[in-house]
N, C-alpha and C. Protein backbone atom coordinates (compact mmCIF):
# COMPACT_ATOMS: atom_id res chain seq x y z
N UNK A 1 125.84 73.15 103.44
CA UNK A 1 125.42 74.37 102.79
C UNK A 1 124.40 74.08 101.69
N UNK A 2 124.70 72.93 100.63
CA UNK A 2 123.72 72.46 100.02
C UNK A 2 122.15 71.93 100.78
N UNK A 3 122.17 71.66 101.40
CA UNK A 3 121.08 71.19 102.39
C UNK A 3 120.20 72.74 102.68
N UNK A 4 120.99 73.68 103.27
CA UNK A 4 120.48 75.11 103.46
C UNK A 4 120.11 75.83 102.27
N UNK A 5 120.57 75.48 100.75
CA UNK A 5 119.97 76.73 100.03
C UNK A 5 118.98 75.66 99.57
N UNK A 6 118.86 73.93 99.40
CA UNK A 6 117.50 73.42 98.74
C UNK A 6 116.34 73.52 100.03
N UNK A 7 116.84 73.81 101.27
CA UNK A 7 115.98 74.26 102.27
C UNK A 7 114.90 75.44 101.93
N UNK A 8 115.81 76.27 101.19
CA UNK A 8 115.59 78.06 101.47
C UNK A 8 114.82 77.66 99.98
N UNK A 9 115.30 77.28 98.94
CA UNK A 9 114.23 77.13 97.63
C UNK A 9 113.32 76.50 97.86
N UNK A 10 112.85 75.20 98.79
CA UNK A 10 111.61 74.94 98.79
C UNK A 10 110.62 75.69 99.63
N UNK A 11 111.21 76.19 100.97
CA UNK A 11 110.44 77.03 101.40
C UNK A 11 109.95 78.75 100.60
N UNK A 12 110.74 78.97 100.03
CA UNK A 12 110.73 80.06 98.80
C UNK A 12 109.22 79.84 98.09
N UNK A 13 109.51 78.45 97.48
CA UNK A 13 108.22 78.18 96.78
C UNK A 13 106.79 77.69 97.22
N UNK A 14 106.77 77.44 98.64
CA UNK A 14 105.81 77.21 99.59
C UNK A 14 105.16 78.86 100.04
N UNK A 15 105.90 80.05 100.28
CA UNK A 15 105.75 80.97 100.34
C UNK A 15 105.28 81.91 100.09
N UNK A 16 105.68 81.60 98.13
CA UNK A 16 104.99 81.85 97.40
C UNK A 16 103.71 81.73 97.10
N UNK A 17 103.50 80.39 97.20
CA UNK A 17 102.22 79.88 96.63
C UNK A 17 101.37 80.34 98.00
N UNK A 18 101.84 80.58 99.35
CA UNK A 18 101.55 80.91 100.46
C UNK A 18 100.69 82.83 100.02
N UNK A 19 101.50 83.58 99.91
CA UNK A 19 101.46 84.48 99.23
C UNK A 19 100.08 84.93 98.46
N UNK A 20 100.32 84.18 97.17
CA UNK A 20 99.59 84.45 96.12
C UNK A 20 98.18 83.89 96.87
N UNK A 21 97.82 83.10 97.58
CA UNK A 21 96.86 82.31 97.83
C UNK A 21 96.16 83.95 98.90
N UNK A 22 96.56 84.03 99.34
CA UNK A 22 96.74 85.21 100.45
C UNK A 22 96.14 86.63 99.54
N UNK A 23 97.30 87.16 99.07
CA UNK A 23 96.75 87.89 98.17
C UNK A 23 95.60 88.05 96.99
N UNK A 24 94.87 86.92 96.59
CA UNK A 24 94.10 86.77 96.18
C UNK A 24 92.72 86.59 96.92
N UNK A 25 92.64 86.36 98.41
CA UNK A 25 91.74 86.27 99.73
C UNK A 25 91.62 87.52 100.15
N UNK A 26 92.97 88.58 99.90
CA UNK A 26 92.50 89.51 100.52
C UNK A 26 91.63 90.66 99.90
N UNK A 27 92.41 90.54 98.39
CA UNK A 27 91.45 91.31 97.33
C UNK A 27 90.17 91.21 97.22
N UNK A 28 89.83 89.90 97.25
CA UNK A 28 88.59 89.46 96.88
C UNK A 28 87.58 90.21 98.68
N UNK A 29 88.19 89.68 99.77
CA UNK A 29 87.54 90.52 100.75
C UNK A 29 87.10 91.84 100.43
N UNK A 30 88.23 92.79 99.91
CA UNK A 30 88.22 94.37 99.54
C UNK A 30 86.95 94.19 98.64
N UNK A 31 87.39 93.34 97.52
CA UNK A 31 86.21 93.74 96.48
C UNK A 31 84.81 93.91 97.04
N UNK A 32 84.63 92.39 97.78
CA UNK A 32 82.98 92.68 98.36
C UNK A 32 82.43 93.21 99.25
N UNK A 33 84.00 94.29 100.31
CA UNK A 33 83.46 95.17 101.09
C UNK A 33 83.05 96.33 100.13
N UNK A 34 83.71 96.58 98.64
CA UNK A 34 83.21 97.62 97.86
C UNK A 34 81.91 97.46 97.70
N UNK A 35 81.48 96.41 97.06
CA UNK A 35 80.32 95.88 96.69
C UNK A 35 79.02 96.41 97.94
N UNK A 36 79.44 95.90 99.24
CA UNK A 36 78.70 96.39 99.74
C UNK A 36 78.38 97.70 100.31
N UNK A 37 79.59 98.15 100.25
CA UNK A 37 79.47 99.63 100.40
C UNK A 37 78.46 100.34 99.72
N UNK A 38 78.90 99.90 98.05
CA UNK A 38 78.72 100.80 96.98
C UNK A 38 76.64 100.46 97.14
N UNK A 39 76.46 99.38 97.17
CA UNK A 39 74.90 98.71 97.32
C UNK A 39 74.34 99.29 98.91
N UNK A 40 74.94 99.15 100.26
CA UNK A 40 74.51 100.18 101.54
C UNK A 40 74.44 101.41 101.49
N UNK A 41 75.02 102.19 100.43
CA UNK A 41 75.35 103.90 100.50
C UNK A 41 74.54 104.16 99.80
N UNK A 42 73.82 103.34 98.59
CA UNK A 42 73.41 103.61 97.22
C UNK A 42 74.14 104.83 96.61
N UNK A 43 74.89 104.74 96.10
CA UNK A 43 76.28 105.41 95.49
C UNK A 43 75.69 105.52 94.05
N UNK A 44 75.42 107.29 93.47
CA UNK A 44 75.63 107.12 92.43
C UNK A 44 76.61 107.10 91.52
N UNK A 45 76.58 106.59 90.29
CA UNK A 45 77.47 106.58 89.22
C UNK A 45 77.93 105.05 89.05
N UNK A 46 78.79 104.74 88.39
CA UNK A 46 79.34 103.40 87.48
C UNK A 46 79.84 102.72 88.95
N UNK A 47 79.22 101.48 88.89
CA UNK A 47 79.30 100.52 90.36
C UNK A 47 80.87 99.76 90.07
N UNK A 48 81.10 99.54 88.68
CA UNK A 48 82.47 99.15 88.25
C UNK A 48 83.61 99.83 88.64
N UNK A 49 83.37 101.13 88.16
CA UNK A 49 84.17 102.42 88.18
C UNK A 49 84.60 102.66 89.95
N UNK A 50 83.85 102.51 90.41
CA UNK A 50 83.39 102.78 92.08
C UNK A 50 84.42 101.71 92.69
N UNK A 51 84.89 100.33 92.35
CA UNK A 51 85.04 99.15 92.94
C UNK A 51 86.58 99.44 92.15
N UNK A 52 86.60 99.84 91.09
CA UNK A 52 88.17 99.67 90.35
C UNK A 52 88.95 101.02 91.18
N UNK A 53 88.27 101.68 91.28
CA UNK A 53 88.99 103.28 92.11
C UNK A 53 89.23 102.29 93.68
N UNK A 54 88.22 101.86 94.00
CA UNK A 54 88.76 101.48 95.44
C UNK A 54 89.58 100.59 95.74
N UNK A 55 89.82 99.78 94.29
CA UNK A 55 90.74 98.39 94.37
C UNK A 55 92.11 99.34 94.01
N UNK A 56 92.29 99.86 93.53
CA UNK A 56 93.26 100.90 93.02
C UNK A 56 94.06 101.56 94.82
N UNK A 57 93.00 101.99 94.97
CA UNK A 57 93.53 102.52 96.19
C UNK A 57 94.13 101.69 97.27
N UNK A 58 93.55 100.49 96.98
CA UNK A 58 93.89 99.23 98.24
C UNK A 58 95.22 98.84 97.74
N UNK A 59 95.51 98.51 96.25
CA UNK A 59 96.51 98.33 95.75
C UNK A 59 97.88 98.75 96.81
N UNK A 60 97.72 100.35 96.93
CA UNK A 60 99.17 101.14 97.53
C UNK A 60 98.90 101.52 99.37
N UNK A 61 97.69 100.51 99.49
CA UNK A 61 97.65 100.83 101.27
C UNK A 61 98.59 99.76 101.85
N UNK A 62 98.79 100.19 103.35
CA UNK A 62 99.28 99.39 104.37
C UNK A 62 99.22 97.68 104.06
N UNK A 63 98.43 97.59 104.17
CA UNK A 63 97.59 96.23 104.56
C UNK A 63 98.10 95.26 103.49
N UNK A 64 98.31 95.50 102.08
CA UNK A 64 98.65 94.85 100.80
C UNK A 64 99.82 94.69 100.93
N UNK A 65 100.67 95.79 101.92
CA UNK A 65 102.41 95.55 101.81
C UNK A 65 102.56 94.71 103.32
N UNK A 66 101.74 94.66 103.53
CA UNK A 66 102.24 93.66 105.03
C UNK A 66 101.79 92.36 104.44
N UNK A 67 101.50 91.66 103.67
CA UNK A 67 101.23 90.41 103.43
C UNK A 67 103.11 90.05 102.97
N UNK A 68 103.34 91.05 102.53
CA UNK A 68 105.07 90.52 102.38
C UNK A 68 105.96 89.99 103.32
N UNK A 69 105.17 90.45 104.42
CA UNK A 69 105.75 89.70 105.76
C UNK A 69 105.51 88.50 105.71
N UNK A 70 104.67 87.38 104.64
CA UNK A 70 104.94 86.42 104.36
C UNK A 70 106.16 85.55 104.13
N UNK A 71 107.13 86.18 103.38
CA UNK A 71 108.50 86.18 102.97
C UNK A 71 109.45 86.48 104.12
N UNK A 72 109.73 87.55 104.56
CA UNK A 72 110.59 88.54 105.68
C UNK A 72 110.56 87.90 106.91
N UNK A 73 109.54 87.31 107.59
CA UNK A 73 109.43 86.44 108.40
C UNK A 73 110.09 85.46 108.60
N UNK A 74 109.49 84.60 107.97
CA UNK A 74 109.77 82.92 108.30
C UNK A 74 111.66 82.90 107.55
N UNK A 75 111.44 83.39 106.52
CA UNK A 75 113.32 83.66 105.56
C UNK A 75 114.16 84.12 107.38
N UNK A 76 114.07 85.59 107.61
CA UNK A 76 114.54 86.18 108.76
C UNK A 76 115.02 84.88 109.88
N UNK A 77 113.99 84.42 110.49
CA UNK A 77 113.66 83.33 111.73
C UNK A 77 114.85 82.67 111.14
N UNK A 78 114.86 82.00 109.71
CA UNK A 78 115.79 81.17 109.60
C UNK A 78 116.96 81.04 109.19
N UNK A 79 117.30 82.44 108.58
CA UNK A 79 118.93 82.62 108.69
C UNK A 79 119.45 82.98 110.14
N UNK A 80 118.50 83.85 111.08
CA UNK A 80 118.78 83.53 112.58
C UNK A 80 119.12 82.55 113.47
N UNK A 81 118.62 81.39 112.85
CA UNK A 81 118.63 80.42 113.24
C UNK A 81 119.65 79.27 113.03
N UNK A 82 119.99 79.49 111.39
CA UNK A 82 121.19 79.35 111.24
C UNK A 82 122.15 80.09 111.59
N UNK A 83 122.32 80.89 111.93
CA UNK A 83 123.76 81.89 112.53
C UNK A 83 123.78 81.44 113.59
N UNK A 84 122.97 81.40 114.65
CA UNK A 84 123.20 81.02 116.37
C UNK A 84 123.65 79.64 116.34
N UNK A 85 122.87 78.58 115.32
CA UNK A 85 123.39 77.69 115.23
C UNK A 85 124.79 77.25 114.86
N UNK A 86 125.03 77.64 113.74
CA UNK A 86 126.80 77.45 113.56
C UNK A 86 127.48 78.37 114.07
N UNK A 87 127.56 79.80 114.43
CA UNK A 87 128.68 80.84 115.08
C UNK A 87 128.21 80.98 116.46
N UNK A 88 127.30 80.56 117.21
CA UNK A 88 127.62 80.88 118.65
C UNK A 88 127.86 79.74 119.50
């Protein structure tokens, strides 16, 4: 059992850093599709203002909450994996 939870904490922290690395790739994508939006449309008003409203919005879309499937995944697979393994 000790073996399974320093299992589950190092992969925890691989995940993480999995994660954050992720989430920071994907923002940065968003940002410079703003960028180019805001520069292809020629958009008036504050080019800042324009890029923080759309990062705002990306914030609470789809796409930002499925990177959590980072976690839910590989965790899932492997308490599955442990169950079939010791109870069946």
């Amino acid at each position: 059992m000790l073996g399974a939870a320093r299992l589950l904490f190092i992969l925890f922290v691989v995940l993480t850093i999995v994660y954050v690395s992720l989430s920071f790739y994907s923002r940065s994508v968003r940002r410079q599709k703003l960028e180019d939006q805001y520069h292809h449309d020629g958009m008036p008003g504050d080019k800042e203002t324009f890029i923080r409203e759309g990062l705002e919005e990306y914030d609470g879309s789809v796409r930002r909450k499925l990177i959590w499937g980072v976690y839910v995944i590989p965790l899932t697979a492997i308490a599955i994996l442990i169950y079939v393994t010791n109870f069946m």
